[in-house]
PDB file of N, CA and C in Angstrom:
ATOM      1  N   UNK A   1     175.665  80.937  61.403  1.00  0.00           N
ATOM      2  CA  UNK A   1     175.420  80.991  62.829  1.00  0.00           C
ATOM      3  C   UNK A   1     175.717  82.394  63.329  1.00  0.00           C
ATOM      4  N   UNK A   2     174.734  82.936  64.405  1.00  0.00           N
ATOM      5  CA  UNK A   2     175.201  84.640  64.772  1.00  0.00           C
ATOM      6  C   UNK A   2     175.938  83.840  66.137  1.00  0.00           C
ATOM      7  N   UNK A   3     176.917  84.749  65.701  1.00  0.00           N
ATOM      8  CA  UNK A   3     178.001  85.658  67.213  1.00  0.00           C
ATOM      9  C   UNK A   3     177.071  85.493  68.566  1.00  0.00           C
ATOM     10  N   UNK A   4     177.705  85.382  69.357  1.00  0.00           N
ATOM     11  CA  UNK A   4     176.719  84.749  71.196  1.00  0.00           C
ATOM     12  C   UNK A   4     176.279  86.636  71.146  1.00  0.00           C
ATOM     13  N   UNK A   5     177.044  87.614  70.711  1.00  0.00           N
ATOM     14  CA  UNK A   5     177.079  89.190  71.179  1.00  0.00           C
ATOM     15  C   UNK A   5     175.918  89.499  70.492  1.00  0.00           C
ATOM     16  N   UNK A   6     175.040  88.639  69.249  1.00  0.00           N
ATOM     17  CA  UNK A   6     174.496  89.839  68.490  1.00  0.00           C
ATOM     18  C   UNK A   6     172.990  88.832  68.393  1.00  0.00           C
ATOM     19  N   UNK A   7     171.864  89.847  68.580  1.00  0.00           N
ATOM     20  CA  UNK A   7     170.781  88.849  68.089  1.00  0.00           C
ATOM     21  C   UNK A   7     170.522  88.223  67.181  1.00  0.00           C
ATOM     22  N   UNK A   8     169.964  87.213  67.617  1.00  0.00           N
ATOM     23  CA  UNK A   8     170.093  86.422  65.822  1.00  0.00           C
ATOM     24  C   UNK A   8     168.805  87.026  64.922  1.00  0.00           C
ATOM     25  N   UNK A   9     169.046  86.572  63.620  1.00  0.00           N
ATOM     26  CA  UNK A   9     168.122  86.719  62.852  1.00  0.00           C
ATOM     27  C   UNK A   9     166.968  85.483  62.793  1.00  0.00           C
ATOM     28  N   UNK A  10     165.885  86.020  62.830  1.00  0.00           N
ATOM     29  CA  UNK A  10     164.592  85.152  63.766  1.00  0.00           C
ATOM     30  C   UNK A  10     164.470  84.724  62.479  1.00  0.00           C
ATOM     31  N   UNK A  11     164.895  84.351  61.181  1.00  0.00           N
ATOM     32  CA  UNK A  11     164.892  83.578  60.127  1.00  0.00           C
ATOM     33  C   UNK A  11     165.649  82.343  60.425  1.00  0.00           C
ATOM     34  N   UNK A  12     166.899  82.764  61.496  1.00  0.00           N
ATOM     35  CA  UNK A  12     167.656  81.576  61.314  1.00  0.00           C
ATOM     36  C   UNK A  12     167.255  80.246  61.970  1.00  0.00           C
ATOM     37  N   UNK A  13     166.361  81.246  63.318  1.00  0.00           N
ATOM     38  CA  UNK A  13     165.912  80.439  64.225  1.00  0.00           C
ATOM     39  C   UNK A  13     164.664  79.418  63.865  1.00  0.00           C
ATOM     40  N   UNK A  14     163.787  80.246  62.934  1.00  0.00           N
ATOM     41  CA  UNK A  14     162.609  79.321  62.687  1.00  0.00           C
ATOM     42  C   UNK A  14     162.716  77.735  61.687  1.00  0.00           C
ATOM     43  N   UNK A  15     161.924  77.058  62.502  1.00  0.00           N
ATOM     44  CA  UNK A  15     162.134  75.879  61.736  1.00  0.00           C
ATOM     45  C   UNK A  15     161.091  75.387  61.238  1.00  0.00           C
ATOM     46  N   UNK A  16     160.643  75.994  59.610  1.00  0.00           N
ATOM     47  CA  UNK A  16     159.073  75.906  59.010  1.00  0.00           C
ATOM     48  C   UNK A  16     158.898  74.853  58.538  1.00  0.00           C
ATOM     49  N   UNK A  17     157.888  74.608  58.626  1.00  0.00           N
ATOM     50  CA  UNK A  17     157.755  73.280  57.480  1.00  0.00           C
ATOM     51  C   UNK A  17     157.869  73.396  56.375  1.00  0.00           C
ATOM     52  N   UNK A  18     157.431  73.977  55.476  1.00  0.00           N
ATOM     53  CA  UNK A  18     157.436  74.576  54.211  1.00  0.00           C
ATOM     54  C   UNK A  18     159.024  75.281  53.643  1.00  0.00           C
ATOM     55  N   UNK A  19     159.985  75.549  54.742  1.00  0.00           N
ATOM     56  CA  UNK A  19     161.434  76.476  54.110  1.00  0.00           C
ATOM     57  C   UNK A  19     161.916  75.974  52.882  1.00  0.00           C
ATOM     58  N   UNK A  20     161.740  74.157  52.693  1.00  0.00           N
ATOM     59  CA  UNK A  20     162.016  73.878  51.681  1.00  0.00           C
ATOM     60  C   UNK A  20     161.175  74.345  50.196  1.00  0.00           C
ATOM     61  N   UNK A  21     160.047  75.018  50.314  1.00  0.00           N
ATOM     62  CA  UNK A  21     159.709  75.571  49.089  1.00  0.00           C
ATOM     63  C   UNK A  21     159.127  76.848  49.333  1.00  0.00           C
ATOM     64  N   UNK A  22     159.394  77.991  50.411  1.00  0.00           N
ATOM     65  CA  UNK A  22     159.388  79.258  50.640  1.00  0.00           C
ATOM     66  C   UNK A  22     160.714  79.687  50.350  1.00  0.00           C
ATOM     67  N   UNK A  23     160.514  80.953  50.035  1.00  0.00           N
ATOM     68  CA  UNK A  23     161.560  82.395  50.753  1.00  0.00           C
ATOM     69  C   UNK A  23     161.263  82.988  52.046  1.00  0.00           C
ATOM     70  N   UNK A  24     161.625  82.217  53.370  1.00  0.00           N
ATOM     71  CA  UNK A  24     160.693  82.944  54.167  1.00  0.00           C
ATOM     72  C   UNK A  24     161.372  84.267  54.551  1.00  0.00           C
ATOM     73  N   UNK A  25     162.679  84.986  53.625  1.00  0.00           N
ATOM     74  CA  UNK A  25     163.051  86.187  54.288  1.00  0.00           C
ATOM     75  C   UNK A  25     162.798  87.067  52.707  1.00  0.00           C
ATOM     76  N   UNK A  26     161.934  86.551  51.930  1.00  0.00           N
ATOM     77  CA  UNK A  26     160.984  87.425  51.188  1.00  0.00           C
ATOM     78  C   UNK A  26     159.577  87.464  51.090  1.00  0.00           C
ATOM     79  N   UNK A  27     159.001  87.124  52.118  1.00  0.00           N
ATOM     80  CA  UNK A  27     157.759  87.422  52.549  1.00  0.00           C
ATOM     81  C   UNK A  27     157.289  88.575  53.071  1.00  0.00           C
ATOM     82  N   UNK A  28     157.086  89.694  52.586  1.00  0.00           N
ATOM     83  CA  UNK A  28     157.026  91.061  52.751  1.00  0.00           C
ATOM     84  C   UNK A  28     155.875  91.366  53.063  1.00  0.00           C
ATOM     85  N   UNK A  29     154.021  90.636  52.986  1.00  0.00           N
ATOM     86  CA  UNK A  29     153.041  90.965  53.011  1.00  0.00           C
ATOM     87  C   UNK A  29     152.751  91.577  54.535  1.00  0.00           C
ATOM     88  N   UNK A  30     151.672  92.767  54.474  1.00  0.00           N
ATOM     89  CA  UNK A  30     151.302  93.160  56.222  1.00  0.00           C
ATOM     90  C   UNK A  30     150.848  91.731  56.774  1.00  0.00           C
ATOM     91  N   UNK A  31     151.110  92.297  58.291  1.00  0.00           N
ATOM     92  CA  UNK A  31     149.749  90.930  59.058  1.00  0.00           C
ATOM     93  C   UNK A  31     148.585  91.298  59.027  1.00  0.00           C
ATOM     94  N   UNK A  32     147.785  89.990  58.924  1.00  0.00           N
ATOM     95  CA  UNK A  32     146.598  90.018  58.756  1.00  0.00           C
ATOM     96  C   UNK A  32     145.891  90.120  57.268  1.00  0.00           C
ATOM     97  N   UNK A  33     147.101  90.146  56.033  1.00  0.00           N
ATOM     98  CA  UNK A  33     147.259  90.350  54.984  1.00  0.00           C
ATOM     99  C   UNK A  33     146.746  88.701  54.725  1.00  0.00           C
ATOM    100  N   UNK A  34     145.640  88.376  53.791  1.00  0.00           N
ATOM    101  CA  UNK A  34     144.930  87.011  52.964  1.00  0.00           C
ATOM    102  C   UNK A  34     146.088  86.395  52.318  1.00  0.00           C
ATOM    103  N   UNK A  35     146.829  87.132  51.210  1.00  0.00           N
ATOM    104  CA  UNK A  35     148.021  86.657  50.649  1.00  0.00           C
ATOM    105  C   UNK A  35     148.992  85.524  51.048  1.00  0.00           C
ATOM    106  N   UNK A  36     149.592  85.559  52.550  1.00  0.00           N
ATOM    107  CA  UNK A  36     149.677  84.548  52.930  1.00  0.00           C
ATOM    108  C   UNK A  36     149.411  83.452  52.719  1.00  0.00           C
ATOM    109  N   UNK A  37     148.124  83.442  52.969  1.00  0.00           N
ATOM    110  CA  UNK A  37     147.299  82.193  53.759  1.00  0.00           C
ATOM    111  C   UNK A  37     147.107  81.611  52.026  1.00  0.00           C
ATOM    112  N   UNK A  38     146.941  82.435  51.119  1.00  0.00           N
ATOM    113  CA  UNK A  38     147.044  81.887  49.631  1.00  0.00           C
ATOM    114  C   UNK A  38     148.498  81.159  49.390  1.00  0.00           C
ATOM    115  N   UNK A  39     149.531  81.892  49.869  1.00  0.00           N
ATOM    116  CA  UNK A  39     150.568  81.133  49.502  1.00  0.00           C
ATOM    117  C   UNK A  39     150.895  79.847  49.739  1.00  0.00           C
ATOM    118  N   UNK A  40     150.332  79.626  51.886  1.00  0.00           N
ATOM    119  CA  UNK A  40     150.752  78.569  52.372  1.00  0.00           C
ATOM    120  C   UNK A  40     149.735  77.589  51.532  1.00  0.00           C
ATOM    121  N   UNK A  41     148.228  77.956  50.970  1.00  0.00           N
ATOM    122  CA  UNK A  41     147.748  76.789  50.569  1.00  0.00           C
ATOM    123  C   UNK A  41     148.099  75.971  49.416  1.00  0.00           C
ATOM    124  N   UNK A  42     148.696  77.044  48.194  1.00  0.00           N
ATOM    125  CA  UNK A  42     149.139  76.816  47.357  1.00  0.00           C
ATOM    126  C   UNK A  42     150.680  75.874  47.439  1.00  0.00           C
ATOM    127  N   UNK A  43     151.681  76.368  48.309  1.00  0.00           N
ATOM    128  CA  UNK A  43     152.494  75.489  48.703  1.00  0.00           C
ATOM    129  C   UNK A  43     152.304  74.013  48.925  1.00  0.00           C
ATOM    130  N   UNK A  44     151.214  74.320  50.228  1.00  0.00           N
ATOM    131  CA  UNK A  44     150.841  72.726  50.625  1.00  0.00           C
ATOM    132  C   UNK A  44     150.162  71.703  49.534  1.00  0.00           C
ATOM    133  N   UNK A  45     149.526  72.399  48.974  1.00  0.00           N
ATOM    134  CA  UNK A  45     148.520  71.490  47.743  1.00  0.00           C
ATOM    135  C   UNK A  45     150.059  70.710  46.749  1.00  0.00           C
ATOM    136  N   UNK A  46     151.051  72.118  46.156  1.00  0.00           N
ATOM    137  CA  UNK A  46     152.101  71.432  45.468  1.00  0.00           C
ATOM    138  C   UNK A  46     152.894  70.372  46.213  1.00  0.00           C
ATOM    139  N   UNK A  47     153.359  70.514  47.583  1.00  0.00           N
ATOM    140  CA  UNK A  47     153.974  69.854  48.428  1.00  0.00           C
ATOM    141  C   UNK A  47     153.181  68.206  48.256  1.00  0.00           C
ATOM    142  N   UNK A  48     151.879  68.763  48.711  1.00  0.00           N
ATOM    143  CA  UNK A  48     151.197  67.041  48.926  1.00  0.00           C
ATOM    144  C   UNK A  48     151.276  66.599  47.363  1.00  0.00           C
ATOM    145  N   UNK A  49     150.825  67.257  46.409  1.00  0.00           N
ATOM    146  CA  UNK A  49     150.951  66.530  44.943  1.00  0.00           C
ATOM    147  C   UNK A  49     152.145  65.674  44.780  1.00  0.00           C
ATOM    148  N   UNK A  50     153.274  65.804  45.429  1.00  0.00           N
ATOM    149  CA  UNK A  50     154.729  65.094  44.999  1.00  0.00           C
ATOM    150  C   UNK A  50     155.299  66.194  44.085  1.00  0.00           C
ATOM    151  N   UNK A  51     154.696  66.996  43.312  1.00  0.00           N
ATOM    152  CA  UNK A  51     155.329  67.708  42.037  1.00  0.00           C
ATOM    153  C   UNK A  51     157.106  68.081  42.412  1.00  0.00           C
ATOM    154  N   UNK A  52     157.666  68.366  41.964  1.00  0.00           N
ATOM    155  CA  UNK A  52     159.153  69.011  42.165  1.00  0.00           C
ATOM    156  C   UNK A  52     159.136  70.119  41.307  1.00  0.00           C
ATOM    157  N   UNK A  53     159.949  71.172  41.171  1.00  0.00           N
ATOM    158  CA  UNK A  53     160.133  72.433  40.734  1.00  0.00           C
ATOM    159  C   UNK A  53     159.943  72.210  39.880  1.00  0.00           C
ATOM    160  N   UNK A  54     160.730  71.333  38.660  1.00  0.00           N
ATOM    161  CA  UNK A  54     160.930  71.123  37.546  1.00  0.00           C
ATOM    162  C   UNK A  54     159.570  70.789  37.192  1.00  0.00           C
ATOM    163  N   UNK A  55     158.552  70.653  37.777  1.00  0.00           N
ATOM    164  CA  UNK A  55     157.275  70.448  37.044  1.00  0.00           C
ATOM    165  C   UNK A  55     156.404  71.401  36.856  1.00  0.00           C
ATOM    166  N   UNK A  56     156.400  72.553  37.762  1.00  0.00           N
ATOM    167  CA  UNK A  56     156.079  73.502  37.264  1.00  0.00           C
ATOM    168  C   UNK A  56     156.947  74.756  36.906  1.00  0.00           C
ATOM    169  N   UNK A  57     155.992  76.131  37.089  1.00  0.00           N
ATOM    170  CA  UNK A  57     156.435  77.441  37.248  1.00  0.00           C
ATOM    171  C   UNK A  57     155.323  78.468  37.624  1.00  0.00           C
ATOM    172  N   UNK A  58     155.600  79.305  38.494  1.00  0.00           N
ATOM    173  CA  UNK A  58     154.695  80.349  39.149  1.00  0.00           C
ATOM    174  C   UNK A  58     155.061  81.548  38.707  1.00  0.00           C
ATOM    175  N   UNK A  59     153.573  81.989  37.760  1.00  0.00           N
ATOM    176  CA  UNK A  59     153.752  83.027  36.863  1.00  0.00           C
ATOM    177  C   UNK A  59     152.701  83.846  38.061  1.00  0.00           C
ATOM    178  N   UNK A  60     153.083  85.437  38.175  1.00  0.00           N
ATOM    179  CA  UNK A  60     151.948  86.332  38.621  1.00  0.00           C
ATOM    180  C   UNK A  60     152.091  87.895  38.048  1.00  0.00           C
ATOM    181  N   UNK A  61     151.002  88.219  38.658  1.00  0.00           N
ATOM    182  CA  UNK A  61     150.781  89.656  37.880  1.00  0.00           C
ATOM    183  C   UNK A  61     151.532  90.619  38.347  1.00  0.00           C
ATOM    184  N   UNK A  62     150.927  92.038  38.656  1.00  0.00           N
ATOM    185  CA  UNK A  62     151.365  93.112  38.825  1.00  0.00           C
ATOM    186  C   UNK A  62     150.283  93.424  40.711  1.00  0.00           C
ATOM    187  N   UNK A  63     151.699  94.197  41.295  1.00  0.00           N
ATOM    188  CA  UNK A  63     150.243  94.615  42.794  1.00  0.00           C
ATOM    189  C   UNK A  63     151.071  93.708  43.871  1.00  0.00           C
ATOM    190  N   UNK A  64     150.298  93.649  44.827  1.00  0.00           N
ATOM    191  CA  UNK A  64     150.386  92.966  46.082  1.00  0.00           C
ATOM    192  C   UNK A  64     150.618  91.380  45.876  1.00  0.00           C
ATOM    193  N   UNK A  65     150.032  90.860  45.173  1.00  0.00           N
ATOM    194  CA  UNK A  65     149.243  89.286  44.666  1.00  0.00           C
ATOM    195  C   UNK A  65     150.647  89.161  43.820  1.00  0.00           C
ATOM    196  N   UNK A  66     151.308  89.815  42.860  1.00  0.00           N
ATOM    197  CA  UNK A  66     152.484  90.296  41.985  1.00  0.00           C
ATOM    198  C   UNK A  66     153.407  89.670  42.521  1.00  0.00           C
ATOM    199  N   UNK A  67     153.446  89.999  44.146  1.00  0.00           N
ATOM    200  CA  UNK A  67     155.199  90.101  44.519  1.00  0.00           C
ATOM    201  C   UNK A  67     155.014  88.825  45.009  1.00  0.00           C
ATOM    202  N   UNK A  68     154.031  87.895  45.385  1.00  0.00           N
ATOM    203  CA  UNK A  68     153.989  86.066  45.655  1.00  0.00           C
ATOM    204  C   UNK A  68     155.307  85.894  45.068  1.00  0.00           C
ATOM    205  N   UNK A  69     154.963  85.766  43.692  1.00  0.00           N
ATOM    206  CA  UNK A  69     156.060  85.278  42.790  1.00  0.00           C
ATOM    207  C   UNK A  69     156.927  84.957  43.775  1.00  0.00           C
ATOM    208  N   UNK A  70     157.887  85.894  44.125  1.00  0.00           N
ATOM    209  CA  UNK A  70     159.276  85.487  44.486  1.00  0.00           C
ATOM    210  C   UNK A  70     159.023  85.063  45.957  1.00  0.00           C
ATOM    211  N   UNK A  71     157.917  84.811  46.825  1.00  0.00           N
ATOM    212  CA  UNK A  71     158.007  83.721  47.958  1.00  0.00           C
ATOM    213  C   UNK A  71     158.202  82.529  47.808  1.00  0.00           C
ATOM    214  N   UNK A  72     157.846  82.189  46.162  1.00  0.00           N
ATOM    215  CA  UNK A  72     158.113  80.650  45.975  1.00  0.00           C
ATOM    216  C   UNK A  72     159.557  79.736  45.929  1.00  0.00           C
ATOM    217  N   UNK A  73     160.062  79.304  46.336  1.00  0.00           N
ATOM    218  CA  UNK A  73     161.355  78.350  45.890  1.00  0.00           C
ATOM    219  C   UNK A  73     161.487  77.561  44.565  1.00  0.00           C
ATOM    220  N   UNK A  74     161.140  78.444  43.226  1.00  0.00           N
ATOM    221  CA  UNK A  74     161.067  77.077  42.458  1.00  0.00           C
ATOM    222  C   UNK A  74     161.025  78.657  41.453  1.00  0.00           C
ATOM    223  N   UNK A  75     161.042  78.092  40.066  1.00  0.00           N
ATOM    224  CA  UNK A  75     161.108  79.290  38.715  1.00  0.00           C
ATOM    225  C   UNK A  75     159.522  80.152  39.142  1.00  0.00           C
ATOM    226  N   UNK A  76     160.225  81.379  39.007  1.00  0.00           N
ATOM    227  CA  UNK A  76     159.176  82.215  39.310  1.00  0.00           C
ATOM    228  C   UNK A  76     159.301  83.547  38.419  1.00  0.00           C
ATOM    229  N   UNK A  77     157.831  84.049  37.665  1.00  0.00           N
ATOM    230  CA  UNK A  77     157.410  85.097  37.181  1.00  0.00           C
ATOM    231  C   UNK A  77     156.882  86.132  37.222  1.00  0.00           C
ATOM    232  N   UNK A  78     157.541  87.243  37.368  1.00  0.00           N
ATOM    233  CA  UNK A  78     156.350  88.116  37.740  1.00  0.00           C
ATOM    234  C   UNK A  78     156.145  89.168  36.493  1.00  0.00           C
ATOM    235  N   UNK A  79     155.314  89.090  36.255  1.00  0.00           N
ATOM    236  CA  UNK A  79     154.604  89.773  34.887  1.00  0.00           C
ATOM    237  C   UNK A  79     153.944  91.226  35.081  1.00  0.00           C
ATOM    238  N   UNK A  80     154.007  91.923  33.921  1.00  0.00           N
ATOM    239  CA  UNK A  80     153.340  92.814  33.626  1.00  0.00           C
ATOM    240  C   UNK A  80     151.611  93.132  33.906  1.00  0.00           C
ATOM    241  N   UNK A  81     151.054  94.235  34.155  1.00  0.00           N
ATOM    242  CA  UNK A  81     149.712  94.104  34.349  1.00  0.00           C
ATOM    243  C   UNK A  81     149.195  92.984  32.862  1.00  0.00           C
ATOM    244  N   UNK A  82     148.118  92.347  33.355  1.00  0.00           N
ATOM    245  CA  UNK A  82     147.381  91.941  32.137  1.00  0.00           C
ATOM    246  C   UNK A  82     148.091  91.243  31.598  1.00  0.00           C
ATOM    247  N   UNK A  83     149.323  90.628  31.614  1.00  0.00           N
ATOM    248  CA  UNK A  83     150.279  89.554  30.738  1.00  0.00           C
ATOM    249  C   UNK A  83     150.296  88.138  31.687  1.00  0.00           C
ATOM    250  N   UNK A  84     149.842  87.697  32.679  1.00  0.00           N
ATOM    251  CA  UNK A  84     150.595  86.913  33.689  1.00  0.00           C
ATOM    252  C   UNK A  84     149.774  85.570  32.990  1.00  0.00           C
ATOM    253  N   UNK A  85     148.597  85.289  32.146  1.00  0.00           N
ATOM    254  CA  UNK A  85     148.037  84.170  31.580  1.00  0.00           C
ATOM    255  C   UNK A  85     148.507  84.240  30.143  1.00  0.00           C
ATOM    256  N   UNK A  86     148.990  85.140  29.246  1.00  0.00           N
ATOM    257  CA  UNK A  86     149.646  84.711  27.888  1.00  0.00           C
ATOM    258  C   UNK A  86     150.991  84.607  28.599  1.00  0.00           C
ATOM    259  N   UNK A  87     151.536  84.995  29.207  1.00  0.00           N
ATOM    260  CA  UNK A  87     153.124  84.702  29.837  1.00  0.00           C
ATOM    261  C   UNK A  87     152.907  83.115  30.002  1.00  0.00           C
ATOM    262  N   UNK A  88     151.946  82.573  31.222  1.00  0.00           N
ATOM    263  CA  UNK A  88     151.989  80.982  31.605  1.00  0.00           C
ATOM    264  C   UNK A  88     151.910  80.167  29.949  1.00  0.00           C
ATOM    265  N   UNK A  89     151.019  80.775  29.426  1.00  0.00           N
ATOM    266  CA  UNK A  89     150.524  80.200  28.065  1.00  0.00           C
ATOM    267  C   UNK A  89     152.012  79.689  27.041  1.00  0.00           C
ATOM    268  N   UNK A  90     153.035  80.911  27.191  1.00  0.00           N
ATOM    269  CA  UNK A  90     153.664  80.713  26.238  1.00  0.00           C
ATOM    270  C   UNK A  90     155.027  79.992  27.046  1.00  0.00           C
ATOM    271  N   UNK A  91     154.926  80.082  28.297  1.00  0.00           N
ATOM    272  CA  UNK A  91     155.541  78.833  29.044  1.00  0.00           C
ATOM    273  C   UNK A  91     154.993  77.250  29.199  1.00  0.00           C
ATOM    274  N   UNK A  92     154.163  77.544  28.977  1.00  0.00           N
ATOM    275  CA  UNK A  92     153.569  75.816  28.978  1.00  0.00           C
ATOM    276  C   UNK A  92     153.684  75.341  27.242  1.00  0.00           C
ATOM    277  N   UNK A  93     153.691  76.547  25.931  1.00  0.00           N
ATOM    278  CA  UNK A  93     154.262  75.974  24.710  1.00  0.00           C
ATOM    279  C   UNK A  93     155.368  75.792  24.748  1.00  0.00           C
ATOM    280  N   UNK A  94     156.772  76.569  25.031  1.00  0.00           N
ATOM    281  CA  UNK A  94     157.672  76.000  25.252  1.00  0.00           C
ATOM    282  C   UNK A  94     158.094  75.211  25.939  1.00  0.00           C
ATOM    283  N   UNK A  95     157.789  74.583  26.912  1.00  0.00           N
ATOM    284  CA  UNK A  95     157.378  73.277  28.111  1.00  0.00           C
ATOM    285  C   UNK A  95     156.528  72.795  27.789  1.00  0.00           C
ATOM    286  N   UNK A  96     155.910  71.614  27.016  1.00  0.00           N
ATOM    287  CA  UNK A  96     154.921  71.402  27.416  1.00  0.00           C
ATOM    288  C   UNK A  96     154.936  70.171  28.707  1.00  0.00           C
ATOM    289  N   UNK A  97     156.121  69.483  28.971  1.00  0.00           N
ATOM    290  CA  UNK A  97     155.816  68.737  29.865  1.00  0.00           C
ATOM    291  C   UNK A  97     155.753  68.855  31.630  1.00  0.00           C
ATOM    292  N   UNK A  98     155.454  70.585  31.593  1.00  0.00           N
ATOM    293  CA  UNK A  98     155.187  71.401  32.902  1.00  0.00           C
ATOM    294  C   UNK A  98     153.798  71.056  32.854  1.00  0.00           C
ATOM    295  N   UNK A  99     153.490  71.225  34.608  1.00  0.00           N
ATOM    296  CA  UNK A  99     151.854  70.478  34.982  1.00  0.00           C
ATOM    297  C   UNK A  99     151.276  71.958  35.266  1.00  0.00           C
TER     298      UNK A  99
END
């Protein structure tokens, strides 16, 4: 909770739907930036599936699209250029019972 003296942090205040499977104070993209709007769909699609963390993992590349990774609430990858599909690959052999 902030002090009555100091502004709060407009993280504390918001009440998202999604906080339970965002970082919403690592969301770094500009406005007006597509990325977003990829994340929230991707969220919502896992959200409505039922899935829980433990069922998957969010592997990504290198770049803008790269730094997703860590908006997610759940095991997250962020890979090398050109590695982010043999990375998932060799996470789903050692898992195989990830969706």
């Amino acid at each position: 909770m902030t002090p009555a003296n100091q502004i709060p942090d407009p993280i504390e205040i918001l009440d998202h739907p999604l906080k339970d499977r965002i970082n919403l104070n690592r969301f770094i993209f500009c406005p007006g930036c597509l990325i977003g709007t990829v994340i929230l769909s991707i969220t919502n699609c896992l959200k409505e599936s039922g899935l829980t963390f433990k069922d998957y993992a969010i592997v990504s590349g290198i770049g803008c699209t790269g730094r997703s990774s860590g908006c997610f609430k759940a095991p997250a990858f962020h890979t090398t250029h050109g590695r982010a599909i043999p990375f998932a690959t060799g996470i789903k052999l050692a898992n195989p019972k990830l969706k």
